[in-house]
PDB file of N, CA and C in Angstrom:
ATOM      1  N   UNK A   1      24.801 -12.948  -0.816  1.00  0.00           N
ATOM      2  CA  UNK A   1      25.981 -13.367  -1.530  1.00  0.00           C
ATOM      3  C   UNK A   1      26.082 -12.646  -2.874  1.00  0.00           C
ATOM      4  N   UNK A   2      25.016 -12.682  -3.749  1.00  0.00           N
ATOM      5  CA  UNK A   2      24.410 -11.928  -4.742  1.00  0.00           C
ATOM      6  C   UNK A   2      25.455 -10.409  -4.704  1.00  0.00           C
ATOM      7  N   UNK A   3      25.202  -9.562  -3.657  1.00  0.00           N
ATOM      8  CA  UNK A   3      25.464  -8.330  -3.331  1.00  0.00           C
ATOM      9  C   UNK A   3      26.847  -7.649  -3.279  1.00  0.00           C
ATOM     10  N   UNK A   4      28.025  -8.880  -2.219  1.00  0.00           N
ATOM     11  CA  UNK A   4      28.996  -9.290  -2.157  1.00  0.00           C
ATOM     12  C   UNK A   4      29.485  -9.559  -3.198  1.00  0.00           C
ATOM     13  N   UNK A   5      29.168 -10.705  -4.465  1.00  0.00           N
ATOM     14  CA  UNK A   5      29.769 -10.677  -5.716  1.00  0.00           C
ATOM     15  C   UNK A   5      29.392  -9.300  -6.122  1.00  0.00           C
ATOM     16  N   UNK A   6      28.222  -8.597  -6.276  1.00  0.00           N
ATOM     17  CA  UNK A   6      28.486  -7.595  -7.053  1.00  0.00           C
ATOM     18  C   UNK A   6      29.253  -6.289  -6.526  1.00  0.00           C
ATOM     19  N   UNK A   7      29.668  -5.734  -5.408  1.00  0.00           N
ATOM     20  CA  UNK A   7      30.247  -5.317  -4.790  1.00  0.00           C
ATOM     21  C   UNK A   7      32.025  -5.500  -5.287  1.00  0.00           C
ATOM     22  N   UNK A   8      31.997  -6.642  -4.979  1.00  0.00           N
ATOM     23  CA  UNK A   8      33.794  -7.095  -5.438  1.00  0.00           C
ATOM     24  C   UNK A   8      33.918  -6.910  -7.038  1.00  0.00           C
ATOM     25  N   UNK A   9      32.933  -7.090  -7.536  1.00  0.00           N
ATOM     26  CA  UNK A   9      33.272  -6.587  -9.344  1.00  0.00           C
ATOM     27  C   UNK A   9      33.629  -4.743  -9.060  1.00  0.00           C
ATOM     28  N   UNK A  10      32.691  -4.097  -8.575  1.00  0.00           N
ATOM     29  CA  UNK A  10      32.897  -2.819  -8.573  1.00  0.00           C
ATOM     30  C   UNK A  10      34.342  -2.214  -8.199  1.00  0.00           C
ATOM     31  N   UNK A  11      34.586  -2.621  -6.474  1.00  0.00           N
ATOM     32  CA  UNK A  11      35.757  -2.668  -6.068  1.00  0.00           C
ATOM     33  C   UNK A  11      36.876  -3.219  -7.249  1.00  0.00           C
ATOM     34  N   UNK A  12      36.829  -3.999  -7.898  1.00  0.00           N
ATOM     35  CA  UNK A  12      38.420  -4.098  -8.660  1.00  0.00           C
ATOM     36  C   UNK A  12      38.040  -3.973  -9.907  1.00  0.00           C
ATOM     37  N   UNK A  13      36.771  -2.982 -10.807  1.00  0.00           N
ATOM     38  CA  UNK A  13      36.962  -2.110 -11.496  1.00  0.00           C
ATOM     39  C   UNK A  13      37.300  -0.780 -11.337  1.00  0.00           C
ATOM     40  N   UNK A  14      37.504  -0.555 -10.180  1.00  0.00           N
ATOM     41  CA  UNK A  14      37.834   0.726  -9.810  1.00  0.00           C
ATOM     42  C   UNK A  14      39.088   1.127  -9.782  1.00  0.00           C
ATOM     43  N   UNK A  15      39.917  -0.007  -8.316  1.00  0.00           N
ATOM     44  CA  UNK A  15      40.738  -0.134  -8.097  1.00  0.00           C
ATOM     45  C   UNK A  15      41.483  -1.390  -7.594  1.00  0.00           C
ATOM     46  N   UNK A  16      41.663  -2.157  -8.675  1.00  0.00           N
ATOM     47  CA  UNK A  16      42.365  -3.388  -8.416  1.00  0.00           C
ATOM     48  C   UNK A  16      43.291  -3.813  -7.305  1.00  0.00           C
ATOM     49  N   UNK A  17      44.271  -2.815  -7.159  1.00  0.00           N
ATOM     50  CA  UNK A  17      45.389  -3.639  -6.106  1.00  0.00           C
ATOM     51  C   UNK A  17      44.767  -3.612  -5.007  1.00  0.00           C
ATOM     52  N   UNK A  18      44.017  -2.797  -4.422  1.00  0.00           N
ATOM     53  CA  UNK A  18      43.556  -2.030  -3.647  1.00  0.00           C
ATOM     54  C   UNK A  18      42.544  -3.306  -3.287  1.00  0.00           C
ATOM     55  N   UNK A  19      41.980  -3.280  -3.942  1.00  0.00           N
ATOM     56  CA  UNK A  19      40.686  -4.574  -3.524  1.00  0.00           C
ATOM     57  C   UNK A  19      40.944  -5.493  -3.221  1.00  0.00           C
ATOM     58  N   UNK A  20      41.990  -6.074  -4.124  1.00  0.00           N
ATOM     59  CA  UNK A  20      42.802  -7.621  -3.805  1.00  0.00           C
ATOM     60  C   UNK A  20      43.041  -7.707  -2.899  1.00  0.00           C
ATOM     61  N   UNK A  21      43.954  -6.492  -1.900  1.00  0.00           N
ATOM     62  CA  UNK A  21      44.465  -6.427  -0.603  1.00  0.00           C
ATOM     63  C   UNK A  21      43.574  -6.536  -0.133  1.00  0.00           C
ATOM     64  N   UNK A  22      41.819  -5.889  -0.128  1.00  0.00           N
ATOM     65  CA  UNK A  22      40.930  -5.457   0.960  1.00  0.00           C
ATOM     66  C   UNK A  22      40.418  -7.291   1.364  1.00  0.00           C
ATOM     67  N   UNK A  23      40.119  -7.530  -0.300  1.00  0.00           N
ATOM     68  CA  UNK A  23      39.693  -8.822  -0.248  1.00  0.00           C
ATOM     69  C   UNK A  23      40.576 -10.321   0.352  1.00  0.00           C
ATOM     70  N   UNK A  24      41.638  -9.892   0.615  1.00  0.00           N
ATOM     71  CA  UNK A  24      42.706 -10.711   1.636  1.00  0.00           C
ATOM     72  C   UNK A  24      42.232 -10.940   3.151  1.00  0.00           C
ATOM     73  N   UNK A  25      41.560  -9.615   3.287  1.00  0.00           N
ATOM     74  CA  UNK A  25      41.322  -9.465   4.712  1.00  0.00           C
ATOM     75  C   UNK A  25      39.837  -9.861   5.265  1.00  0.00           C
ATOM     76  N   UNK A  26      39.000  -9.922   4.339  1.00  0.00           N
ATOM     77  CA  UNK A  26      37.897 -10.126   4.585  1.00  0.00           C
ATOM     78  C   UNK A  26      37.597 -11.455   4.724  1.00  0.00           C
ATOM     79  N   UNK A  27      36.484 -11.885   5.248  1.00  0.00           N
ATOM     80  CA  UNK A  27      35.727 -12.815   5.313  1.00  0.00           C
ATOM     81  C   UNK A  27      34.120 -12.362   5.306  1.00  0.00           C
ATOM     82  N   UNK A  28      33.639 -13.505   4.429  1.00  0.00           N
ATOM     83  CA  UNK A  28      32.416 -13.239   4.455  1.00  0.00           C
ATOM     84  C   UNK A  28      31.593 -14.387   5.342  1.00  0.00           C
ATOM     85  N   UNK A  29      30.635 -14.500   6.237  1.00  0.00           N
ATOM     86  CA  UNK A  29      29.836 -15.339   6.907  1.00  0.00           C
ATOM     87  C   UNK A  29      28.388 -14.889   6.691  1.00  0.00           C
ATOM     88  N   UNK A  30      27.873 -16.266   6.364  1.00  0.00           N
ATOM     89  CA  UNK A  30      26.785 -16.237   6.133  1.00  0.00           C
ATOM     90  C   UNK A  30      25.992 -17.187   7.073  1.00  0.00           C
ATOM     91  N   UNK A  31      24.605 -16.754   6.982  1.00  0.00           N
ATOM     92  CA  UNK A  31      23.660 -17.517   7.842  1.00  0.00           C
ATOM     93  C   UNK A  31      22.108 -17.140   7.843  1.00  0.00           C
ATOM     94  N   UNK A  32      21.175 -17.965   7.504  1.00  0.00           N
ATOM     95  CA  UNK A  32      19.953 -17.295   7.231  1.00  0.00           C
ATOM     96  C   UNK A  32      19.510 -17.442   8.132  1.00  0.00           C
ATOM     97  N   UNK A  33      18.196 -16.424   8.068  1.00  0.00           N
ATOM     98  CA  UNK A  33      17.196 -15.873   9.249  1.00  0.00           C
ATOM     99  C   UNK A  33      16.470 -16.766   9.564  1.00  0.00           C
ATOM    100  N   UNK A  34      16.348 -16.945  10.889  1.00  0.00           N
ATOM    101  CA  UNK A  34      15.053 -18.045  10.948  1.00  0.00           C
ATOM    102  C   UNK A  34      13.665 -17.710  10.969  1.00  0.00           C
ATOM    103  N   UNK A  35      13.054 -17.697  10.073  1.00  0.00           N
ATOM    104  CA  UNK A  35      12.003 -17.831   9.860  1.00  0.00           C
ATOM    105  C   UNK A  35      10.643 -18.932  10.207  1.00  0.00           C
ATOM    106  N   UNK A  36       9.376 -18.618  10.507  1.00  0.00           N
ATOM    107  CA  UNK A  36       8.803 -19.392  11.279  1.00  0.00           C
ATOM    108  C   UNK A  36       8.186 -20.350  10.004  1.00  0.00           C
ATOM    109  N   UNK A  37       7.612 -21.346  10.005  1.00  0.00           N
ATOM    110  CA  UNK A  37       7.146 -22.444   9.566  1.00  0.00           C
ATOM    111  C   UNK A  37       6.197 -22.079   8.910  1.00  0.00           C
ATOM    112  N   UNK A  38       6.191 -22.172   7.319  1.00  0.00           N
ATOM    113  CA  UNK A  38       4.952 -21.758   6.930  1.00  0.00           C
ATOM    114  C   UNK A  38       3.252 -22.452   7.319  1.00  0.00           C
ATOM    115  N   UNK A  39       2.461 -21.980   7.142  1.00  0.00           N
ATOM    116  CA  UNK A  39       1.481 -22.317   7.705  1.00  0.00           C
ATOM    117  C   UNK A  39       0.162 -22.272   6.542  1.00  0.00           C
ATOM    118  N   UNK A  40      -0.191 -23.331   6.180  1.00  0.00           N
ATOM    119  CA  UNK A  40      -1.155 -23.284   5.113  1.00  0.00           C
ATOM    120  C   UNK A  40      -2.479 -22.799   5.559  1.00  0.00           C
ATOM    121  N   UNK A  41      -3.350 -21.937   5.209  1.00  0.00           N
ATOM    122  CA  UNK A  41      -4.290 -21.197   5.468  1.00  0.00           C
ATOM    123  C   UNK A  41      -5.354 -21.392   4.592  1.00  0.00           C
ATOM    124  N   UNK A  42      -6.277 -21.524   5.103  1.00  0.00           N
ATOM    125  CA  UNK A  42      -7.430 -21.321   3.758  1.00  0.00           C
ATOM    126  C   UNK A  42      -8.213 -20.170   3.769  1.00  0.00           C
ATOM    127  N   UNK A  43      -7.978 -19.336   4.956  1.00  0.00           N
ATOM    128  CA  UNK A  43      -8.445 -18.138   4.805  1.00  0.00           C
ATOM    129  C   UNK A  43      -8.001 -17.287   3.891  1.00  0.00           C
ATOM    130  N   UNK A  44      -6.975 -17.347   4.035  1.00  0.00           N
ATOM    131  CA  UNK A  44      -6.098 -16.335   2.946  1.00  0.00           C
ATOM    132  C   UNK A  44      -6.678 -16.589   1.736  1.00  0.00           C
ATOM    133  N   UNK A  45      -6.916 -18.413   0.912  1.00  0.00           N
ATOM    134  CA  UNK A  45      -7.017 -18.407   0.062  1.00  0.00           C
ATOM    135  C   UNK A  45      -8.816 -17.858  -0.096  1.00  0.00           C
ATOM    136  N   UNK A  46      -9.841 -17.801   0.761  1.00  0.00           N
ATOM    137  CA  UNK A  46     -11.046 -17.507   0.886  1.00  0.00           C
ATOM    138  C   UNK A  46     -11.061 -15.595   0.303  1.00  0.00           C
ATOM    139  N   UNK A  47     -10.596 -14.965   1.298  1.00  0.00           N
ATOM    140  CA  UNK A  47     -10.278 -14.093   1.074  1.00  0.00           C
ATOM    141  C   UNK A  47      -9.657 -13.358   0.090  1.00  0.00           C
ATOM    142  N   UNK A  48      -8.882 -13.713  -0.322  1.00  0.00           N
ATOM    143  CA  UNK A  48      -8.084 -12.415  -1.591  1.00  0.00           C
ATOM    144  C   UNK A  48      -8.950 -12.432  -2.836  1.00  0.00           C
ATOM    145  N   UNK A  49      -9.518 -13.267  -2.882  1.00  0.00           N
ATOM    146  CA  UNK A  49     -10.894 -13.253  -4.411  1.00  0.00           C
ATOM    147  C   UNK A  49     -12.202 -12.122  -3.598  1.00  0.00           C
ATOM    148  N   UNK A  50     -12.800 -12.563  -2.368  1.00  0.00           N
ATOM    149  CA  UNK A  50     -13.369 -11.676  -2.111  1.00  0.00           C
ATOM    150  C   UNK A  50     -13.132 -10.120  -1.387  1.00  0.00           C
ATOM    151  N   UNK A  51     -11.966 -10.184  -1.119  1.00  0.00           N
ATOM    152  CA  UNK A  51     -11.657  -8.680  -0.528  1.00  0.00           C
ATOM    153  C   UNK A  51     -12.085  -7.572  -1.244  1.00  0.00           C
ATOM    154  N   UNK A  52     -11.266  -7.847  -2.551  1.00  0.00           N
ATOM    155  CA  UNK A  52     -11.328  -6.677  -3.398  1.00  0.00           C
ATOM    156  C   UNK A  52     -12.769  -6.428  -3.947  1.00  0.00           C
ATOM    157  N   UNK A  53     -13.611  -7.267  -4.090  1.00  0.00           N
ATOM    158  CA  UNK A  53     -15.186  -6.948  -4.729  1.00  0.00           C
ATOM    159  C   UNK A  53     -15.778  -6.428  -3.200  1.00  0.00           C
ATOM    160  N   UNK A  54     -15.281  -6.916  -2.261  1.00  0.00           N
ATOM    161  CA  UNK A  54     -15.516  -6.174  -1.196  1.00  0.00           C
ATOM    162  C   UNK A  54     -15.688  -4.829  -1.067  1.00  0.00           C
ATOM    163  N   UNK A  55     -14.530  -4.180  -1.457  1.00  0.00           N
ATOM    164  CA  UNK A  55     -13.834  -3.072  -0.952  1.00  0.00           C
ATOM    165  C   UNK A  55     -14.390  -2.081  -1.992  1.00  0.00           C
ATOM    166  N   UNK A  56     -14.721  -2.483  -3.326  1.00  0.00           N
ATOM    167  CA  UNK A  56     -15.195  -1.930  -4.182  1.00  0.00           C
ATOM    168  C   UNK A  56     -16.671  -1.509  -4.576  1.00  0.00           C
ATOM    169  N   UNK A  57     -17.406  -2.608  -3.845  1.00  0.00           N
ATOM    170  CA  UNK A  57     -18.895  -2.332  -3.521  1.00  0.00           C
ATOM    171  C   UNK A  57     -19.039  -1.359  -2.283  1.00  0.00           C
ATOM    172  N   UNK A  58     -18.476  -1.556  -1.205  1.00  0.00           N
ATOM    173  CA  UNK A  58     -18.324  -0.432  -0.114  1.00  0.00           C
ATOM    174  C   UNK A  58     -17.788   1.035  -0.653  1.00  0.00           C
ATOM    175  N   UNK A  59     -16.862   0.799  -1.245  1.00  0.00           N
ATOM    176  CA  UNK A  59     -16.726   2.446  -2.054  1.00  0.00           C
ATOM    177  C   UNK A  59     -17.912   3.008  -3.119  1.00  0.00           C
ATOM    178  N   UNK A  60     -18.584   2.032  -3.833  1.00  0.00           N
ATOM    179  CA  UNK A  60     -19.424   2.365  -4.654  1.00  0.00           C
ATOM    180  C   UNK A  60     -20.685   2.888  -4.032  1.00  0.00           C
ATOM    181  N   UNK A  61     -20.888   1.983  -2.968  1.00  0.00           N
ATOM    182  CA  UNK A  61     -22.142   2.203  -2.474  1.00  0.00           C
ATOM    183  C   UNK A  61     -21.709   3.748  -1.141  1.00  0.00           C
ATOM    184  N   UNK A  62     -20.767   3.820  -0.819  1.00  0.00           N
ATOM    185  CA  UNK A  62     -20.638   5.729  -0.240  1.00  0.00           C
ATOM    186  C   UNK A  62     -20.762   6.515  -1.470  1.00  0.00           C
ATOM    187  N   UNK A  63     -19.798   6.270  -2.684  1.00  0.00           N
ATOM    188  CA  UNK A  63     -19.885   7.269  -3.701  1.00  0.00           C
ATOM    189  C   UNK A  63     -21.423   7.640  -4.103  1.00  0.00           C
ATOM    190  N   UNK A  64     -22.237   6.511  -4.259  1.00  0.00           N
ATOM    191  CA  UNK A  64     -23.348   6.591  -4.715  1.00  0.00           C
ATOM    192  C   UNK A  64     -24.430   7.706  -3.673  1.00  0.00           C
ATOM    193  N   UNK A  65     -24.086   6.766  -2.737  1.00  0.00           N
ATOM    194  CA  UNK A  65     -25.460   8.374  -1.318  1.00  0.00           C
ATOM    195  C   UNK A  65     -24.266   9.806  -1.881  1.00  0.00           C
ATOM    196  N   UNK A  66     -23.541   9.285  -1.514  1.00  0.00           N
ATOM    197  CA  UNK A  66     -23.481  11.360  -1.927  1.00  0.00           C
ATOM    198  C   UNK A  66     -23.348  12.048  -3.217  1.00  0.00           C
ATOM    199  N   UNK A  67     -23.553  11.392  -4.138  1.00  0.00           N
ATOM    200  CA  UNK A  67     -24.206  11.794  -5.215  1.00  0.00           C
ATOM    201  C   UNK A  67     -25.513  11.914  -5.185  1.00  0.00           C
ATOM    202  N   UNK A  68     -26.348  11.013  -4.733  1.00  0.00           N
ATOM    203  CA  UNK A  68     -27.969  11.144  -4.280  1.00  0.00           C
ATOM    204  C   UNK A  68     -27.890  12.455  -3.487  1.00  0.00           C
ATOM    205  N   UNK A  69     -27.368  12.421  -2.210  1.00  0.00           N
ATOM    206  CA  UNK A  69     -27.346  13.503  -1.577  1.00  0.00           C
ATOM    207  C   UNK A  69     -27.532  14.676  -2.494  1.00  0.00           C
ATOM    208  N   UNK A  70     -26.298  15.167  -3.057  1.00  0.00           N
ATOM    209  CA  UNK A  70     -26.277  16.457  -3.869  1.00  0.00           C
ATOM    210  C   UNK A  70     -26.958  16.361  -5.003  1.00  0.00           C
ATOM    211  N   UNK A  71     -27.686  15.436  -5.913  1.00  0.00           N
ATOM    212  CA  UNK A  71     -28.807  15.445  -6.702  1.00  0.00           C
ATOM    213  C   UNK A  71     -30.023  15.590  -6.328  1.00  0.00           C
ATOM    214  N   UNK A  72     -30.415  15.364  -4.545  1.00  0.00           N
ATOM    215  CA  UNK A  72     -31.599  15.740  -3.875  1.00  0.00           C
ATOM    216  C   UNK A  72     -31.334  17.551  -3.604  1.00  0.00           C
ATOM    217  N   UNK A  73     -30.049  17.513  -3.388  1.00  0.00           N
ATOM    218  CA  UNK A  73     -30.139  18.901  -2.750  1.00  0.00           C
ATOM    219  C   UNK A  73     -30.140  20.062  -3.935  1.00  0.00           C
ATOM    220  N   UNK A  74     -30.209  19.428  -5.380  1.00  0.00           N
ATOM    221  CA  UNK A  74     -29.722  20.856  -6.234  1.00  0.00           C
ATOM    222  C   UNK A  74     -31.265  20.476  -6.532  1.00  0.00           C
ATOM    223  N   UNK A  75     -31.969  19.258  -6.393  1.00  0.00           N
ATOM    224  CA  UNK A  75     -33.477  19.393  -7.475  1.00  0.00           C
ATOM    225  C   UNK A  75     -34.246  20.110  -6.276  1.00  0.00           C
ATOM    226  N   UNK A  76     -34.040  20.006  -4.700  1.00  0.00           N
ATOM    227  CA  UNK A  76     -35.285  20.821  -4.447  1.00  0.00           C
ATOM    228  C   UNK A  76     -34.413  22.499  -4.089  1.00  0.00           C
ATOM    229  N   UNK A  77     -33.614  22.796  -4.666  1.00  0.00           N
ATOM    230  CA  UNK A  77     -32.624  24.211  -4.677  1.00  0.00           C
ATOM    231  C   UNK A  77     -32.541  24.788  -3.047  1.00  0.00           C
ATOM    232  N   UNK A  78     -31.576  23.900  -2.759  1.00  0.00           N
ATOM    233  CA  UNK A  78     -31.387  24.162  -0.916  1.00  0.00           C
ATOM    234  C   UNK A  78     -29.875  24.911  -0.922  1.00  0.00           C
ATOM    235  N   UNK A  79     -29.317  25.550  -2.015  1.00  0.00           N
ATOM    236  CA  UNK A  79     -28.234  26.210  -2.356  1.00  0.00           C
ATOM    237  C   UNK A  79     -28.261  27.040  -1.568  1.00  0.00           C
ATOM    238  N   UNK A  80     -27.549  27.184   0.064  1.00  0.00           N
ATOM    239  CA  UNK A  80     -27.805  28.362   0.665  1.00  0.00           C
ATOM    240  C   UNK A  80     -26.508  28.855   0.720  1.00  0.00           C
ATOM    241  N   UNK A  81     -25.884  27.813   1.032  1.00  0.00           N
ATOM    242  CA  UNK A  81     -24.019  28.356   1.422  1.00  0.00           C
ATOM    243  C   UNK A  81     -23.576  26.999   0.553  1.00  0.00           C
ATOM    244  N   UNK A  82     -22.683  27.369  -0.487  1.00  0.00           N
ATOM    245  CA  UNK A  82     -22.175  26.210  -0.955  1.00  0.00           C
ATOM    246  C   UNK A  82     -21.177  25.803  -0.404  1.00  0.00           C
ATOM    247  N   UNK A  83     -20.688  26.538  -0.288  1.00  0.00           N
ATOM    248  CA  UNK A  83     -19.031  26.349   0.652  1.00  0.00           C
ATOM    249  C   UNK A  83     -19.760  25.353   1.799  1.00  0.00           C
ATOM    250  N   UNK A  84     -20.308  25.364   2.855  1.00  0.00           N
ATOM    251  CA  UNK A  84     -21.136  24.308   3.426  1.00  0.00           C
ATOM    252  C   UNK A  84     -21.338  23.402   3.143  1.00  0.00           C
ATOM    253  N   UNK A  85     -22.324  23.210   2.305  1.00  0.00           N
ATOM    254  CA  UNK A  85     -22.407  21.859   1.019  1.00  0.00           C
ATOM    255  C   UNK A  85     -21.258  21.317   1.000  1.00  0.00           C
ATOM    256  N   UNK A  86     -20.462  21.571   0.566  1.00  0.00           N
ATOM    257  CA  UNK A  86     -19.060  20.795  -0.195  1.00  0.00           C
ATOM    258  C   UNK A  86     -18.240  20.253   0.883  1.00  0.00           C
ATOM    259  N   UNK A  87     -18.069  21.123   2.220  1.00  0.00           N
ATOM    260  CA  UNK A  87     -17.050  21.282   3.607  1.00  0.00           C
ATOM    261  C   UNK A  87     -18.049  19.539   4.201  1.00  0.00           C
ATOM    262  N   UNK A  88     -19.776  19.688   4.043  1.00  0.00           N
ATOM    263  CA  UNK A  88     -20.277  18.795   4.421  1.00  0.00           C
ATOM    264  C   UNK A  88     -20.243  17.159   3.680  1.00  0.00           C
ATOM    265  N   UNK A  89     -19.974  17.404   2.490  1.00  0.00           N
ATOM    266  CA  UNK A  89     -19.765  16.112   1.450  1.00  0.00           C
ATOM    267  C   UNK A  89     -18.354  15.457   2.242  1.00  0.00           C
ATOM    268  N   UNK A  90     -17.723  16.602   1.732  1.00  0.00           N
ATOM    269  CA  UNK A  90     -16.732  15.876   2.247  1.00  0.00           C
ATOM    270  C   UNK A  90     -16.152  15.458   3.469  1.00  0.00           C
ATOM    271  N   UNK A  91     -16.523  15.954   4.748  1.00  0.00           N
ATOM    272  CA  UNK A  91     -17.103  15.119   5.795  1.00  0.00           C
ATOM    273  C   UNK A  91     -17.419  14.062   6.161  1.00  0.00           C
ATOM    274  N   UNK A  92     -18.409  14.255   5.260  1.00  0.00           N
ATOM    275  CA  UNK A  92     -19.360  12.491   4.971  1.00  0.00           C
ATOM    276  C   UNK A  92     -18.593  11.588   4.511  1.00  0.00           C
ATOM    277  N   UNK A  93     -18.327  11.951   3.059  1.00  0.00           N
ATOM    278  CA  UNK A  93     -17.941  10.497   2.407  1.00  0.00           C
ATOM    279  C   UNK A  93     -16.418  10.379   3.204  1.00  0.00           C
ATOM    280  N   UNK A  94     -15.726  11.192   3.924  1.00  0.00           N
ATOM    281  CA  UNK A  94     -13.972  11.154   4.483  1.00  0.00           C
ATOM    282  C   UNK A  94     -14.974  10.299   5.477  1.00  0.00           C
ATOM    283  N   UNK A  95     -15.721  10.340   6.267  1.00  0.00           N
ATOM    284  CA  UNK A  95     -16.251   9.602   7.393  1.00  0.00           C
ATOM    285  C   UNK A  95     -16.940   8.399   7.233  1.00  0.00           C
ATOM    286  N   UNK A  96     -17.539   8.390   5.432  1.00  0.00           N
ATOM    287  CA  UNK A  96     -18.034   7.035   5.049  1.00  0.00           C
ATOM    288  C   UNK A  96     -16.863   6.060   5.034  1.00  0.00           C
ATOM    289  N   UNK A  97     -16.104   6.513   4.113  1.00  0.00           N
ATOM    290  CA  UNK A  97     -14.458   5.846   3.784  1.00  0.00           C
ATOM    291  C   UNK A  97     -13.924   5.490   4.579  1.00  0.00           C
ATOM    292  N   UNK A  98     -14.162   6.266   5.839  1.00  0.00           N
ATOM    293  CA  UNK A  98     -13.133   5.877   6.921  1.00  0.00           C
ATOM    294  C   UNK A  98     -13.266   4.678   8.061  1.00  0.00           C
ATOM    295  N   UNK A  99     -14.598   4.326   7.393  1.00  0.00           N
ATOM    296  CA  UNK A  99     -15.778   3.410   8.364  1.00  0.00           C
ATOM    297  C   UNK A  99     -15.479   2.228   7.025  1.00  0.00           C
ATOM    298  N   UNK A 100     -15.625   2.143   5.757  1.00  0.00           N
ATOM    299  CA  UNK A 100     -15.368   1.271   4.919  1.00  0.00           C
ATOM    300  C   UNK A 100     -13.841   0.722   4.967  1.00  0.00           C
ATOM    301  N   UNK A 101     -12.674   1.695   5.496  1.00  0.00           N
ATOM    302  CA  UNK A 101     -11.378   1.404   5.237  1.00  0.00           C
ATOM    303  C   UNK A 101     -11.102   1.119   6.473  1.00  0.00           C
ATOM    304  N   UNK A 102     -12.105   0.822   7.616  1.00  0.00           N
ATOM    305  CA  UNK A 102     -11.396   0.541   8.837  1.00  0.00           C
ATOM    306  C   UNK A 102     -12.142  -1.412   8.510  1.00  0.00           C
TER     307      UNK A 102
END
């Protein structure tokens, strides 16, 4: 309805006679959606406090091995192909993430 009033302001700042006429012809009908019955949950409320410390310890704890990773691999100097190295990090942690975000 909201939309409709603002709509008809536009229309007869524009062009008044013009609208009046349009607005002769129209009808507007309304009717809301039916929507299903809300449903009180306590999961939901269980959940949204712990999701996010969830989601954030699972990212911390991938970020963390592959930083170990590449702090093991530069102290004993296994620098053979870096391009490798890096193609392989990111591998990993896209495959850690993807196991944390599923």
């Amino acid at each position: 309805m909201v939309q409709h009033a603002v709509d008809r302001a536009i229309m007869k700042a524009y062009n008044r006679t013009a609208a009046i006429a349009l607005f002769m012809q129209t009808r507007v009908v309304l009717s809301r959606f039916p929507y299903p019955a809300f449903i009180y949950d306590v999961f939901i409320l269980a959940i949204q406090n712990q999701l996010p410390l969830l989601l954030v310890l699972s990212f911390t704890y991938t970020s963390l091995n592959i930083v170990r990773a590449i702090v093991q691999e530069k102290e004993r100097k296994l620098k053979v192909c870096l391009w490798n190295g890096w193609r392989r990090y990111m591998i990993m942690s896209f495959i850690c993430n993807k196991c944390v975000a599923l």
